[in-house]
Protein backbone atom coordinates (compact mmCIF):
# COMPACT_ATOMS: atom_id res chain seq x y z
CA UNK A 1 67.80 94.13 142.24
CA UNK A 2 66.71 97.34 144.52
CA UNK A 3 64.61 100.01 143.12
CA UNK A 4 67.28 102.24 142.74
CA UNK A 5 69.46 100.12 140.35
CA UNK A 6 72.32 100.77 142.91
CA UNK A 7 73.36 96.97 143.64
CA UNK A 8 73.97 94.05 141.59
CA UNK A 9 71.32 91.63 141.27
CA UNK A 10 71.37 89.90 144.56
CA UNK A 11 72.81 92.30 146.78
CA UNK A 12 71.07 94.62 149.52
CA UNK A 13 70.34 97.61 147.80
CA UNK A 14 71.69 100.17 150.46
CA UNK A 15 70.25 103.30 148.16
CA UNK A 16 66.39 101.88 147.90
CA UNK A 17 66.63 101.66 151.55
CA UNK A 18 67.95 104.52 152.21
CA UNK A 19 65.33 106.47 149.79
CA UNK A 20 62.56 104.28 151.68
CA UNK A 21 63.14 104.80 155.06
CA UNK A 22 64.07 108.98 154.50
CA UNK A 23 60.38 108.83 152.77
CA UNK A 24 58.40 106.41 154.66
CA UNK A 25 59.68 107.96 157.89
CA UNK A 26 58.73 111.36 156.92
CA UNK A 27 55.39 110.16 155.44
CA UNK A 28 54.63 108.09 158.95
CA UNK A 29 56.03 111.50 161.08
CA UNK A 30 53.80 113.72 159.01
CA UNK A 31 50.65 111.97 159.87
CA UNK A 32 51.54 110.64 163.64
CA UNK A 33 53.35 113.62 165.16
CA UNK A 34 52.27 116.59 162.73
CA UNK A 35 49.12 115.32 162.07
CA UNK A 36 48.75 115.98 158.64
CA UNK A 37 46.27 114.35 156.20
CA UNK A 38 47.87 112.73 153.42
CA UNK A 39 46.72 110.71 150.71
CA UNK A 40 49.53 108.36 149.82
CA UNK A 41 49.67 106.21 146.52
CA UNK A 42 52.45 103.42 146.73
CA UNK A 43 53.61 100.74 144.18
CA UNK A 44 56.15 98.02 145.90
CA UNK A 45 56.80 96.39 143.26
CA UNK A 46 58.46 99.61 140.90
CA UNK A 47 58.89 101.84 144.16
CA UNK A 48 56.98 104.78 143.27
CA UNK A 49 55.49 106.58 146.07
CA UNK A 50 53.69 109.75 145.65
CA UNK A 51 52.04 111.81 148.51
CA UNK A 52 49.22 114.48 148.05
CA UNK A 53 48.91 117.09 150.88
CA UNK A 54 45.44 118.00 152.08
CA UNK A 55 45.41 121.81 152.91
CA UNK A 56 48.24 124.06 153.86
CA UNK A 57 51.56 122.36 156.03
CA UNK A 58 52.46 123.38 159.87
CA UNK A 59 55.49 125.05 160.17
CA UNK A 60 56.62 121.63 161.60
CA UNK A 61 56.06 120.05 158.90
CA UNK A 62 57.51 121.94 156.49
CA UNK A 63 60.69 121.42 158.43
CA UNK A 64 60.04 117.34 157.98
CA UNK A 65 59.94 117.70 154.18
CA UNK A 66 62.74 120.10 154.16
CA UNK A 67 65.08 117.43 156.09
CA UNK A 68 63.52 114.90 153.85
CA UNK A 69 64.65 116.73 150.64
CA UNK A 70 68.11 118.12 152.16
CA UNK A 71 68.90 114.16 152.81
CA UNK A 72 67.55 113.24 149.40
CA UNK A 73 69.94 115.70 147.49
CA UNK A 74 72.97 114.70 149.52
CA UNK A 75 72.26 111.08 148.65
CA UNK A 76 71.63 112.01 145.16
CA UNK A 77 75.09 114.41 144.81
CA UNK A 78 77.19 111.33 146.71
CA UNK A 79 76.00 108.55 144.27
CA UNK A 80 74.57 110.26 141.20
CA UNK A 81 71.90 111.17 139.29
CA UNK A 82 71.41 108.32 137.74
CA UNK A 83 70.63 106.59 140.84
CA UNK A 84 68.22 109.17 142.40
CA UNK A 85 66.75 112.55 140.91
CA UNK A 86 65.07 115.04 143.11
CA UNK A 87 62.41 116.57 141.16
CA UNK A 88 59.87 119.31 142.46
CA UNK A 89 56.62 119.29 140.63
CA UNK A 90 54.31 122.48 141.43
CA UNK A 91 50.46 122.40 141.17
C-alpha cells in the first residue's frame, strides 16, 4: 500500500505519487533553478520528508512553495483529510 493509505493493497497509489512528485519537484527546482540551500531529511520507507531552509527565500522561490502548497490543499480538499493534511509549522 502507498504512503498515503489512498489505494488498496496492491494498487498504484495515485495520491503518494502525486504528494511525491508536487514535493520532490519543488525540492529539486528549489536547489537547481533557485538555488537555494536546503537540508533535506527523507524516510522511503514511511514517506516523511522534511526540508530545512538555509537563510531567507528569493522571491522565486517563495512562488515554488506557494504552488507547492496551493496544489497540496486542492489535493487534500478533493480526497480528504484523512488522506493528506497540510500543516504549517513556524520556528
Amino acid at each position: 500500500m502507498g504512503h498515503a493509505g489512498y489505494a488498496k493493497r496492491g494498487r498504484p497509489d495515485i495520491l503518494c505519487a502525486a504528494i511525491s512528485a508536487l514535493t520532490i519537484g519543488t525540492i529539486n527546482s528549489l536547489k537547481e533553478l533557485a538555488g537555494e540551500e536546503l537540508d533535506v531529511t527523507q524516510n522511503e520507507e514511511t514517506g516523511f520528508l522534511k526540508c530545512d531552509f538555509k537563510g531567507i527565500l528569493q522571491d522565486k522561490s517563495c512562488f515554488l512553495v506557494d504552488s507547492m502548497v496551493f496544489s497540496l490543499e486542492n489535493i487534500s480538499r478533493e480526497y480528504g483529510g484523512k488522506y493528506l493534511q497540510v500543516k504549517f509549522e513556524e520556528v
